[in-house]
Protein backbone atom coordinates (compact mmCIF):
# COMPACT_ATOMS: atom_id res chain seq x y z
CA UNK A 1 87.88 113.88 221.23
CA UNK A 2 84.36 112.29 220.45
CA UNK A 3 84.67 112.74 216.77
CA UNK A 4 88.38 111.24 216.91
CA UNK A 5 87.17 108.07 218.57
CA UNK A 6 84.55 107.73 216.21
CA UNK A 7 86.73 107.98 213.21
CA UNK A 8 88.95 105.60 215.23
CA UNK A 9 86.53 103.09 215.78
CA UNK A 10 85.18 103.84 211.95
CA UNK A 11 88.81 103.18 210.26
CA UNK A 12 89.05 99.87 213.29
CA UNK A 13 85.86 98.56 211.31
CA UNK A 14 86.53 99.26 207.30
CA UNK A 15 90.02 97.27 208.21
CA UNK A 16 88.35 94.11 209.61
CA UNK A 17 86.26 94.18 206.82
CA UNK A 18 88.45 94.40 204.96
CA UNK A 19 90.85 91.38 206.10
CA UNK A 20 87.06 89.20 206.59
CA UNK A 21 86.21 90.14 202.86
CA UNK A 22 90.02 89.05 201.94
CA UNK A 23 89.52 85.82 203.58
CA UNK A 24 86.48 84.83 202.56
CA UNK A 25 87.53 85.96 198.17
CA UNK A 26 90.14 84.14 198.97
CA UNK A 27 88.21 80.92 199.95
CA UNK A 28 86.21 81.15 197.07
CA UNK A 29 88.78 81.54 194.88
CA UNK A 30 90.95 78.23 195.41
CA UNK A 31 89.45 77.02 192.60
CA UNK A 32 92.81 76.36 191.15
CA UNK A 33 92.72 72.51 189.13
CA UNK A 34 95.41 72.74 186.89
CA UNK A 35 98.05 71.08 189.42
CA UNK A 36 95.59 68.12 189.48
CA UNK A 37 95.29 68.22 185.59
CA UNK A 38 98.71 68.60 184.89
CA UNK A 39 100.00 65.50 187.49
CA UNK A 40 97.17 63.14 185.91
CA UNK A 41 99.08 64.38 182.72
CA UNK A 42 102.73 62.87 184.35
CA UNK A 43 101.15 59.88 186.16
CA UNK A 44 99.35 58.77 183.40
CA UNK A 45 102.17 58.77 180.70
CA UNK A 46 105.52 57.64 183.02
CA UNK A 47 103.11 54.61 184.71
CA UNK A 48 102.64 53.54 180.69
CA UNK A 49 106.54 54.24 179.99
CA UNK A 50 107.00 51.70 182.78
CA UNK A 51 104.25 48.89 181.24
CA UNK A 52 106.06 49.47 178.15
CA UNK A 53 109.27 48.78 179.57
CA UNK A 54 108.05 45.78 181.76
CA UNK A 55 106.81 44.44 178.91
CA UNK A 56 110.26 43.87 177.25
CA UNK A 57 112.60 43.03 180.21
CA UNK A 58 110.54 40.18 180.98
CA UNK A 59 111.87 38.35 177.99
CA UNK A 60 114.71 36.80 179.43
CA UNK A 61 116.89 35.34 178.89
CA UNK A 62 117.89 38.26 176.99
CA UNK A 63 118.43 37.61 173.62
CA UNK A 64 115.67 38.24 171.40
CA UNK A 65 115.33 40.93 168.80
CA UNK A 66 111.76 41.51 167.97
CA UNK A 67 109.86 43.59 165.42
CA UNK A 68 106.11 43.69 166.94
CA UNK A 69 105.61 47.13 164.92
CA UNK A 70 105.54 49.72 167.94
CA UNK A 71 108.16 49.40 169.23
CA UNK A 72 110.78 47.55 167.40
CA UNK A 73 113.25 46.18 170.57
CA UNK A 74 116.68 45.65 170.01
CA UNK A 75 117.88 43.29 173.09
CA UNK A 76 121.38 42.58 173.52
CA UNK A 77 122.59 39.19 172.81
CA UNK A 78 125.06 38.14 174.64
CA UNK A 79 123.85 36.07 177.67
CA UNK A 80 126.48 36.95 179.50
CA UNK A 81 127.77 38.85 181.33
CA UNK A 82 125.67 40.84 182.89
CA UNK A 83 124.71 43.97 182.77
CA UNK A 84 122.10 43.80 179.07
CA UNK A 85 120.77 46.68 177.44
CA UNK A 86 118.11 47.28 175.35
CA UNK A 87 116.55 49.80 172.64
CA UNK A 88 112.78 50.53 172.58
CA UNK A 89 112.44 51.91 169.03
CA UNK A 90 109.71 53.70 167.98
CA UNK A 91 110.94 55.15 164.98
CA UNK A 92 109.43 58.05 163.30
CA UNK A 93 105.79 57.28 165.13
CA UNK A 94 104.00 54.19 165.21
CA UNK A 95 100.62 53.47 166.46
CA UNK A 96 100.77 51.23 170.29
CA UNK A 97 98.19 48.65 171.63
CA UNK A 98 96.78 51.84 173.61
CA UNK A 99 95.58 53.84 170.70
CA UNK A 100 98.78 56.27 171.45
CA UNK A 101 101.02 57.63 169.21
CA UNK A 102 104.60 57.66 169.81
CA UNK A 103 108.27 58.50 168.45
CA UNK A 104 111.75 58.24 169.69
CA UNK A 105 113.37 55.89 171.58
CA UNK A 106 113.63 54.00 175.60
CA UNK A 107 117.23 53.24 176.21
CA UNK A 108 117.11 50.23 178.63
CA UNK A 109 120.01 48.76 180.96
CA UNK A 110 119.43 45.92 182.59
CA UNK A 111 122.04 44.82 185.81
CA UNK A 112 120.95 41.09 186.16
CA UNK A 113 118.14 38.95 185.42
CA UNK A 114 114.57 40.78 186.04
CA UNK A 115 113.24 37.61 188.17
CA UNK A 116 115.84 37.94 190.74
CA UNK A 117 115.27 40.54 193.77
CA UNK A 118 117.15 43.57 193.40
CA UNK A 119 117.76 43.79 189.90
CA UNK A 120 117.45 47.29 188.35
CA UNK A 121 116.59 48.53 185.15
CA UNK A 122 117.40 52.07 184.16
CA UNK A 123 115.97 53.82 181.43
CA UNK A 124 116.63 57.07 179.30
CA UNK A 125 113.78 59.10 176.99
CA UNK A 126 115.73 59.59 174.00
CA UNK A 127 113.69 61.96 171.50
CA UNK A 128 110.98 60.21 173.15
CA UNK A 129 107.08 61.71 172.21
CA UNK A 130 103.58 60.68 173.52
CA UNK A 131 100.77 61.85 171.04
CA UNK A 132 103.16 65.01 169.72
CA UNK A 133 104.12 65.71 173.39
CA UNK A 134 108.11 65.50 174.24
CA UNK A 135 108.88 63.55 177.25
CA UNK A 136 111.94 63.62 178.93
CA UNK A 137 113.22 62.02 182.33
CA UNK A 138 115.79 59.01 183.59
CA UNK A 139 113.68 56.41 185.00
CA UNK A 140 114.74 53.42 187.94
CA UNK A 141 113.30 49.85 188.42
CA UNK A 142 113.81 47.31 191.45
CA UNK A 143 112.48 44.49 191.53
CA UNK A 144 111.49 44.09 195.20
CA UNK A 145 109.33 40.76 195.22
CA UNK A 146 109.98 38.60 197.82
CA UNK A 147 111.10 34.74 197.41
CA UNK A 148 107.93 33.19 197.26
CA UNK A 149 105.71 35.80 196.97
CA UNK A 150 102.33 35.80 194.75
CA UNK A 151 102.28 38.99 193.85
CA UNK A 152 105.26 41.30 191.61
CA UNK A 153 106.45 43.93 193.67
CA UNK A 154 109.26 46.84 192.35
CA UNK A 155 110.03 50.11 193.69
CA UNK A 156 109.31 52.74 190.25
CA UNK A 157 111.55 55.99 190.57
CA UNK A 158 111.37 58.90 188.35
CA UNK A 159 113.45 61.40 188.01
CA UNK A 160 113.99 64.99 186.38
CA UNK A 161 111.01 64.28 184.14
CA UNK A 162 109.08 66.84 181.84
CA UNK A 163 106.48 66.93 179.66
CA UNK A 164 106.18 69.80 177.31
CA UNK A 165 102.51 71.13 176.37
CA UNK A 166 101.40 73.27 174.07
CA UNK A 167 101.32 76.04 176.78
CA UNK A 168 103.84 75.63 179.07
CA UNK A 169 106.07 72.45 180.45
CA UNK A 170 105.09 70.13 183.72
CA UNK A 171 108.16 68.79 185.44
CA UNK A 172 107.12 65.93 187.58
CA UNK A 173 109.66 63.81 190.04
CA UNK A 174 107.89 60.88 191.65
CA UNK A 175 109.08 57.57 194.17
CA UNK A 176 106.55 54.53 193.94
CA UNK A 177 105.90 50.86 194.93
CA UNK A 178 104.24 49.39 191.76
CA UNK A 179 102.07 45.83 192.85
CA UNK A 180 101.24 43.74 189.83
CA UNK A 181 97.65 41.97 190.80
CA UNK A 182 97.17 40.60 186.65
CA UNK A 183 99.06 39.78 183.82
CA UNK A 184 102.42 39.90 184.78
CA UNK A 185 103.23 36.63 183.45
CA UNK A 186 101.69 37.36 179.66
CA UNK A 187 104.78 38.51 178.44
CA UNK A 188 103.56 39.70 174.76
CA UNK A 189 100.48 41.31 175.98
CA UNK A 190 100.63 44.70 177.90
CA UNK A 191 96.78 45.11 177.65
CA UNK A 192 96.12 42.68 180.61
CA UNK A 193 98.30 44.54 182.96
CA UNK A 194 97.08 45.35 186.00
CA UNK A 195 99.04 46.98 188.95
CA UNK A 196 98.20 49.17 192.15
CA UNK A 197 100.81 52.19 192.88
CA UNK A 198 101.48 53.81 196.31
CA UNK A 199 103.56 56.68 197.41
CA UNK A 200 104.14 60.49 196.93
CA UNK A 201 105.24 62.81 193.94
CA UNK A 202 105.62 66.19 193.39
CA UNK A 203 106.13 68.99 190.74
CA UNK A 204 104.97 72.48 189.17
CA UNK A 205 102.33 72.68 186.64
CA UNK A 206 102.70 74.56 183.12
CA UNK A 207 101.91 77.13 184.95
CA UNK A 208 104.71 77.46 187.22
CA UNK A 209 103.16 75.99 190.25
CA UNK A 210 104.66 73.35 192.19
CA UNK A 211 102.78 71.10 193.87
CA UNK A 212 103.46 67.40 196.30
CA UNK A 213 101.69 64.52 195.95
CA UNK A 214 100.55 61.61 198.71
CA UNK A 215 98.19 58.54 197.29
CA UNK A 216 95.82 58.08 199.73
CA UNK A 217 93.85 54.97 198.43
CA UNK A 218 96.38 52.61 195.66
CA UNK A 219 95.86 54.06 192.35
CA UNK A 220 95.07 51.02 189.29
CA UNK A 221 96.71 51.11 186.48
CA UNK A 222 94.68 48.87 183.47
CA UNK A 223 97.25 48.38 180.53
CA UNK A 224 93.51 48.59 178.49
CA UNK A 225 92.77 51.36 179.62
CA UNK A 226 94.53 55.06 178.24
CA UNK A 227 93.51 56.82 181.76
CA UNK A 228 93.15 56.25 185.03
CA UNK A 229 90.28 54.20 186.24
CA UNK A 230 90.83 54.77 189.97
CA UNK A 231 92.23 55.95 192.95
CA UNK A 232 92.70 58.35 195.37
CA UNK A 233 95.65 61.16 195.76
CA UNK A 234 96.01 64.35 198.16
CA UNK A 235 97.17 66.73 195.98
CA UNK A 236 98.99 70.35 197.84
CA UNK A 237 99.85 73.08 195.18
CA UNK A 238 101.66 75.96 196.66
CA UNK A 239 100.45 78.10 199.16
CA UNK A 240 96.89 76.49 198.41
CA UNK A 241 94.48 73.92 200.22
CA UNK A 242 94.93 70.80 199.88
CA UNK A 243 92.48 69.02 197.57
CA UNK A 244 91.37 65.42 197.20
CA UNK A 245 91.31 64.01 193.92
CA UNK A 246 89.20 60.86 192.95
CA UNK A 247 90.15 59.21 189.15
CA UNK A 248 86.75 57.18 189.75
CA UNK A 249 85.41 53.73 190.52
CA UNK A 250 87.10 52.01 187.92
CA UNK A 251 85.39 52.52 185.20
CA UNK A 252 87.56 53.74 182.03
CA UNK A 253 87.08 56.74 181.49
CA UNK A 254 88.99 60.60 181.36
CA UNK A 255 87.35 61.94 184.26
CA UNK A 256 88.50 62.62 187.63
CA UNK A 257 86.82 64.91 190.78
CA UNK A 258 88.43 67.23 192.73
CA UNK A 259 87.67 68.21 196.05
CA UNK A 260 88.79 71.59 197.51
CA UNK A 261 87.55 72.71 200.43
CA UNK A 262 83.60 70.41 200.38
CA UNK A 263 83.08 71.07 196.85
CA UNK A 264 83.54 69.33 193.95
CA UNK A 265 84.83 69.95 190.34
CA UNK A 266 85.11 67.52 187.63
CA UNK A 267 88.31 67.70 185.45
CA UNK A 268 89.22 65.96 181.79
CA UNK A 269 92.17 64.40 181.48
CA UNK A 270 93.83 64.35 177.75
């Protein structure tokens, strides 16, 4: 009886070990940055899709064809009636303000005039490529500023979006309120832009893992700038911690830190 309680208490030990060992690999595993990587990836190129876009709506009355190199725009040009289109052309590649390389097309449709609250813009990736990377998604607008108001204010949606790697695809869904606190009013120049974004997203990395997405402090978007300079996102990928990741103080540059669990790993964004 002795030597079957000791082998009791013996097989009662090696299985809490066991399950402590488990949980502590386990906390030193979640090491896993490629969710934060891969969204800095989708943030990053659909918040520049929308400068882009921006950039061309605002040149109502709606009428103009112009041929600024990247992109040639094709706007409708009848004044009325409303709804306008227009076609964001960037040919076979051509070089933007951003240093970025891009082909295809943005397929543009525009319900009224883009200073009025309410009106929507939606927008189609057509062939569209970033830097040899294929982009695809359907993209919403509303214009949301109030009568009065100092500050541009539109709701940002995106939808069924991808963008496929050399490795493996991210698909990235996201629902934002954009802020414009500079340069709204240049409407030739992108490079001045800047705007604050709140709100959540979500997706799976090229790795298969999905992930959701709450910004914490308003993340800046500088139309000089090809990353993020700052702000502040929770980022949960499946079944893992959630991590805190930092794109920096503002400075413009292609690093960002993430936090999992009290320590700290710097990531690269392309």
């Amino acid at each position: 009886m002795q030597k079957n309680s000791s082998l009791i208490a013996l097989a009662t030990a090696i299985t809490a070990g066991f399950v402590l060992f488990s949980a502590c690999s386990k906390d030193r595993d979640d090491t896993e940055t490629q969710s934060a990587t891969d969204n800095g990836i989708a943030e990053n190129e659909f918040s520049t899709i929308y400068s882009v876009m921006n950039n061309v709506i605002i040149r109502e009355p709606g009428t103009k064809k112009t041929s600024n190199l990247c992109p040639d725009v094709t706007v409708s040009d009848s004044l009325d009636p409303w709804p306008h289109s227009a076609t964001l052309d960037f040919g076979t590649g051509c070089l933007g303000d951003d240093g970025r390389y891009r082909t295809g097309q943005i397929e543009l449709t525009i319900d009224k005039p883009w200073s009025q609250q309410g009106s929507t813009v939606n927008a189609r990736l057509v062939n569209y490529t970033v830097n040899g990377l294929k982009c695809t998604g359907t993209l919403t607008a509303v214009n949301q500023t109030a009568k009065g108001a100092n500050q541009q204010v539109y709701q940002y949606k995106v939808s069924d979006a991808s963008i496929e790697l050399g490795d493996g695809t991210i698909t990235w869904q996201s629902t934002r309120t954009l802020t414009f606190l500079s340069g709204f009013a240049t409407k030739d120049d992108r490079t001045d832009d800047i705007y604050e974004i709140t709100g959540s997203s979500s997706g799976t990395n090229r790795k298969g893992t999905s992930y959701a997405v709450d910004i914490t402090t308003p993340v800046h978007i500088d139309g000089s700038c090809k990353w993020i300079p700052s702000g502040v996102i929770e980022l949960t990928p499946e079944g893992l911690a959630t991590r805190k990741v930092d794109y920096g103080d503002g400075t413009c540059d292609n690093k960002a830190t993430v936090t999992i669990k009290g320590r700290s790993y710097q990531i690269l964004l392309p």
